[in-house]
Protein backbone atom coordinates (compact mmCIF):
# COMPACT_ATOMS: atom_id res chain seq x y z
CA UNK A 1 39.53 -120.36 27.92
CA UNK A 2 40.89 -117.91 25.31
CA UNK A 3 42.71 -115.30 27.11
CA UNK A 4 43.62 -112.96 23.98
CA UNK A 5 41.15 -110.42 24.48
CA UNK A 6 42.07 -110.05 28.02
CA UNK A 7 45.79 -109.71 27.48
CA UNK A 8 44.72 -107.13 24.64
CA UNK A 9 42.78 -105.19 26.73
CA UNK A 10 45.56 -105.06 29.44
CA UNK A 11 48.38 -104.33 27.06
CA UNK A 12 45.73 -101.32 25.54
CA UNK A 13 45.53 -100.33 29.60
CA UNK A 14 49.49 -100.18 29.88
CA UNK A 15 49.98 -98.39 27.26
CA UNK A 16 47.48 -95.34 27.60
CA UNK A 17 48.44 -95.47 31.26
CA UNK A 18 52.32 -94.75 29.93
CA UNK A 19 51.34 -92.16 27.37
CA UNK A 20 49.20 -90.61 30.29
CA UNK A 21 51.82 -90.29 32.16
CA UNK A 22 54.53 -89.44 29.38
CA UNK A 23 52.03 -86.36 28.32
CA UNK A 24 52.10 -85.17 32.47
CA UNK A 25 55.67 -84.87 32.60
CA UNK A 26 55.95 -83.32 29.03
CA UNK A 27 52.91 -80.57 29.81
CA UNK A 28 54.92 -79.92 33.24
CA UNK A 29 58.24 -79.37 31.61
CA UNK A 30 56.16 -77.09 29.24
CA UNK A 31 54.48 -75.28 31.91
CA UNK A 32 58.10 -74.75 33.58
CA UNK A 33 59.94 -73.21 30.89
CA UNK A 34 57.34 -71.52 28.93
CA UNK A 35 56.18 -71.25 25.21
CA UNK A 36 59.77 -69.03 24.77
CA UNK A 37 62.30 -70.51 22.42
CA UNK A 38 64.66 -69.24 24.82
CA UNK A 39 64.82 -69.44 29.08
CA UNK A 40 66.18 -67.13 31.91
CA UNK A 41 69.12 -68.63 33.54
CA UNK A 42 69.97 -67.37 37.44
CA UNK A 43 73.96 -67.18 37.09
CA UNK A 44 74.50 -64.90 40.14
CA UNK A 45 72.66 -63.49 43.19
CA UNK A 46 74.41 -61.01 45.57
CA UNK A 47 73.33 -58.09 47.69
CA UNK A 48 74.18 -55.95 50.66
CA UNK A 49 72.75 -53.45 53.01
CA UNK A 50 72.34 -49.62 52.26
CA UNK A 51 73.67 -48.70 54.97
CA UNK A 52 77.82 -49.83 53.82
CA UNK A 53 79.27 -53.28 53.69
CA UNK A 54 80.41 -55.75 50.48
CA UNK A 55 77.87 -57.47 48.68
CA UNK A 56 77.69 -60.82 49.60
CA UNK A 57 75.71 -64.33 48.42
CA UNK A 58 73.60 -63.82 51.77
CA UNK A 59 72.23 -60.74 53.11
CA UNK A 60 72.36 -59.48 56.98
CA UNK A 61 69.33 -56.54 56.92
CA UNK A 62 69.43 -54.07 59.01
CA UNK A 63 65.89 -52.84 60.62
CA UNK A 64 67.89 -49.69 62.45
CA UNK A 65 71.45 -47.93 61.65
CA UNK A 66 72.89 -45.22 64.34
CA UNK A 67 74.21 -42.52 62.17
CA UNK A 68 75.84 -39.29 63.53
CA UNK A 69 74.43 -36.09 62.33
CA UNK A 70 74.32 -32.39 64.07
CA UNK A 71 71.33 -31.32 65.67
CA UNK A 72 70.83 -27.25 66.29
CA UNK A 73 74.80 -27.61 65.94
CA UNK A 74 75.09 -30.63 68.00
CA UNK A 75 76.54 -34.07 67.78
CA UNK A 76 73.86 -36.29 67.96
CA UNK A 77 72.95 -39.99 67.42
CA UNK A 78 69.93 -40.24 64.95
CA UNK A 79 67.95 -43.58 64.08
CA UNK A 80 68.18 -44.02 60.46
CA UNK A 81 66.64 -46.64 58.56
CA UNK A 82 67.73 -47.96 55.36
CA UNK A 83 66.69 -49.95 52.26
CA UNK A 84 68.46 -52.76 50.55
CA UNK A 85 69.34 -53.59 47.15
CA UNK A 86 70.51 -57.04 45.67
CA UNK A 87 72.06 -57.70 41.99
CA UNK A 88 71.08 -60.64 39.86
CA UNK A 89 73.10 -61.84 36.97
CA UNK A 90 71.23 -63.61 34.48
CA UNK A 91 71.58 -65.10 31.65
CA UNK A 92 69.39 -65.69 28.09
CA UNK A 93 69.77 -69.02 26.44
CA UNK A 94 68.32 -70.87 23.73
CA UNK A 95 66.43 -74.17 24.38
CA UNK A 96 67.66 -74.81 20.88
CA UNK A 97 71.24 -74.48 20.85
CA UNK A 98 71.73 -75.58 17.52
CA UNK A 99 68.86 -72.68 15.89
CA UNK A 100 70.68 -69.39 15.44
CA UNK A 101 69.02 -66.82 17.98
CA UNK A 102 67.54 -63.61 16.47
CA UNK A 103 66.65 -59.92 18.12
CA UNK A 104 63.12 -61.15 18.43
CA UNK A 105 64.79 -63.83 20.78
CA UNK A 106 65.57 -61.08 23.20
CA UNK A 107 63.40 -61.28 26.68
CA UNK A 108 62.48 -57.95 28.25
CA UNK A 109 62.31 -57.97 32.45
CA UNK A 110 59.22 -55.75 33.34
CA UNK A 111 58.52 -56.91 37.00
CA UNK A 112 59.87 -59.21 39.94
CA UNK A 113 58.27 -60.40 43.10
CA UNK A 114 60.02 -61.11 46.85
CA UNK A 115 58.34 -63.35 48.90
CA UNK A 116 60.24 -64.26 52.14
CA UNK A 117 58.89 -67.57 54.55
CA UNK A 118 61.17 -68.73 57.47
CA UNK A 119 61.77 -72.83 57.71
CA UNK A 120 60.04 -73.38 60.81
CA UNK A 121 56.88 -72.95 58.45
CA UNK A 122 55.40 -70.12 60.88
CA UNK A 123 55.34 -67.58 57.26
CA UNK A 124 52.32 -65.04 58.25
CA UNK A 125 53.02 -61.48 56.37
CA UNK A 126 53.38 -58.90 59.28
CA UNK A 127 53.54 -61.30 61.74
CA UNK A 128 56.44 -63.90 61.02
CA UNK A 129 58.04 -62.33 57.69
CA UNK A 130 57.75 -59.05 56.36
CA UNK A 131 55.33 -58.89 53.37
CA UNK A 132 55.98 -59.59 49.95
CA UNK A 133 56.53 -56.94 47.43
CA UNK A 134 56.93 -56.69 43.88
CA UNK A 135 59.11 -54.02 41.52
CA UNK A 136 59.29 -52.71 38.01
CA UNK A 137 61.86 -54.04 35.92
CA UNK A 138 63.00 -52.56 32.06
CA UNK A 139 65.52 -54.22 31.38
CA UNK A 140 66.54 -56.17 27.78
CA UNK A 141 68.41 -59.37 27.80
CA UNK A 142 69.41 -60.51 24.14
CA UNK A 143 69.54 -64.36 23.76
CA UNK A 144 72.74 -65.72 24.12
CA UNK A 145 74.12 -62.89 26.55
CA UNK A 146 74.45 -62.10 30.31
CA UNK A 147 73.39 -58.92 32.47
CA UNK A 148 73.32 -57.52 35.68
CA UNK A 149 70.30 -56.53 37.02
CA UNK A 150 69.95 -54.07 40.55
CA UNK A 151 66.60 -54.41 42.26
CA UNK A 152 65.68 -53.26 46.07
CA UNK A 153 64.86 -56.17 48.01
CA UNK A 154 63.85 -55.11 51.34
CA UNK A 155 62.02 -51.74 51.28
CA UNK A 156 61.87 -48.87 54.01
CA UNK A 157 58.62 -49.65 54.45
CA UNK A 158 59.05 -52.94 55.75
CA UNK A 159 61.29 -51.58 58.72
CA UNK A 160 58.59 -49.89 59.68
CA UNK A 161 56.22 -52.22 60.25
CA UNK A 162 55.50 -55.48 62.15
CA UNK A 163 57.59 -58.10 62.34
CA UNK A 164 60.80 -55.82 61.62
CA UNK A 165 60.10 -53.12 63.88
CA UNK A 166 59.73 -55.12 66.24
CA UNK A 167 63.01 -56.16 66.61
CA UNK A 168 64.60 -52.66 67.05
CA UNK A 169 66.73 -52.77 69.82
CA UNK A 170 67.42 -56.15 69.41
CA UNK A 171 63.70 -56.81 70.62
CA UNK A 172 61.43 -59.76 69.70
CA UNK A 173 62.80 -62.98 68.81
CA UNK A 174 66.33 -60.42 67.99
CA UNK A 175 66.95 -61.98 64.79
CA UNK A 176 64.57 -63.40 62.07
CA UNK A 177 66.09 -65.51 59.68
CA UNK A 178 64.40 -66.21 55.85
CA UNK A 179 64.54 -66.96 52.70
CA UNK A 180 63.82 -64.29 50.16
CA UNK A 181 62.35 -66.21 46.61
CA UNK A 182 62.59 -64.10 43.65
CA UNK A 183 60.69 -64.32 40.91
CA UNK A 184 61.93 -62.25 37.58
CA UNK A 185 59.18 -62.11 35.41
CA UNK A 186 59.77 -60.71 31.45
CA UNK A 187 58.67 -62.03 28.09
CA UNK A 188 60.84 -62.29 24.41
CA UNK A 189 59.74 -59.99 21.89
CA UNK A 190 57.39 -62.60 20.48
CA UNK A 191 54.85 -61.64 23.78
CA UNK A 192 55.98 -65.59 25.03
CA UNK A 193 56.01 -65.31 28.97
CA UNK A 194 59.80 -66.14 30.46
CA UNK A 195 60.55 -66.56 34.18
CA UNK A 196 63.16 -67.84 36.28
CA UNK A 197 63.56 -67.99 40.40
CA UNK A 198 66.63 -67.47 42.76
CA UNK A 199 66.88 -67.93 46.07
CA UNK A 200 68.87 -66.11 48.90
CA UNK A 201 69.33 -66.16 52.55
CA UNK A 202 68.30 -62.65 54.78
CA UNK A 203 68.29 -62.66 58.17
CA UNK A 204 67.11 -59.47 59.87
CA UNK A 205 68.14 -58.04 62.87
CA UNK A 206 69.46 -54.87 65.01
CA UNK A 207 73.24 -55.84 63.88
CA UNK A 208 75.61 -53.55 65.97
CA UNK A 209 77.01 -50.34 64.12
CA UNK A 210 80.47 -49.26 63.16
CA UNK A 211 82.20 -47.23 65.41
């Protein structure tokens, strides 16, 4: 029995199967990094609470800060609530590194998005986390450089409501711990779509005051 067509047909198999799969991995790397000659690069994440304290890689939020104001000429205790803000570093780089970079290589930030889910997989908006939010950005990056970039990452608004609120007075489940993903969305001054991710730890509670 001649058993050349067979192998022929099998070899034909093997190898569309490998360019199949050689074409999926290329069009996801593709889809990752964008059309962009150049790519946003997360060098630093830090933030800290409105309400005092260092900024740190992690943040402790807040949901209620005892502040001492006078009242009708009074010392008195008030309930204050506060927003936080976080600072990302990031950097531009070329995928290219050996094609010289160009103005038109510079990416422009317009908008970011928080989205915060808790590991235990129990992520409901206004019931487990607080709900996600998104920001304007304007903010210019040229290729090859680095900048800070200050954005609020918990609002006001989210103190006030569900699951936050809730844990005023150290009520609820008294802390809520998260992780906030970040999404910085901006595009080079071709129109080419450039985004990049970071990641940071938030844990929410009724932390005691300074004295």
């Amino acid at each position: 029995m001649n058993t050349s067509p067979v192998s022929s047909i099998i070899a034909r198999l093997v190898v569309g199967a490998v360019c199949v799969l050689a074409s999926t991995s290329c069009g996801s790397e593709l889809l990752r990094t964008g059309r962009a000659p150049v790519y946003l690069v997360v060098v630093n994440t830090s933030a800290s609470s409105s309400n005092g304290g260092a900024a740190t890689a992690f943040l402790q939020s807040d949901v209620q800060t005892i502040v001492d104001s006078t009242v009708n000429g009074q010392p008195t205790k008030v309930p204050t609530i506060y927003s936080d803000n976080a600072v990302v570093t990031l950097r531009v780089d070329a995928k290219n590194p050996s094609v010289d970079t160009t103005l038109i290589n510079a990416v422009t930030l317009t908008r970011y998005h928080v989205n915060f889910r808790r590991t235990d997989g129990r992520n409901t908006p206004g019931v487990d986390v607080p709900y996600p939010i998104d920001g304007g950005l304007g903010v210019t990056i040229n290729a090859g450089e680095t900048q800070d970039v200050a954005f609020e990452i918990v609002r006001h608004q989210a103190k006030l409501e569900p699951p936050l609120r809730n844990l005023v007075g150290v009520g609820g489940l008294g802390f809520i711990s998260t992780i906030a993903e970040i999404t910085f969305f901006g595009r080079d001054q071709n129109g080419n779509e450039v985004t990049a991710t970071a990641l940071m730890d938030v844990q929410f509670g009724d932390f005691a005051d300074a004295k």
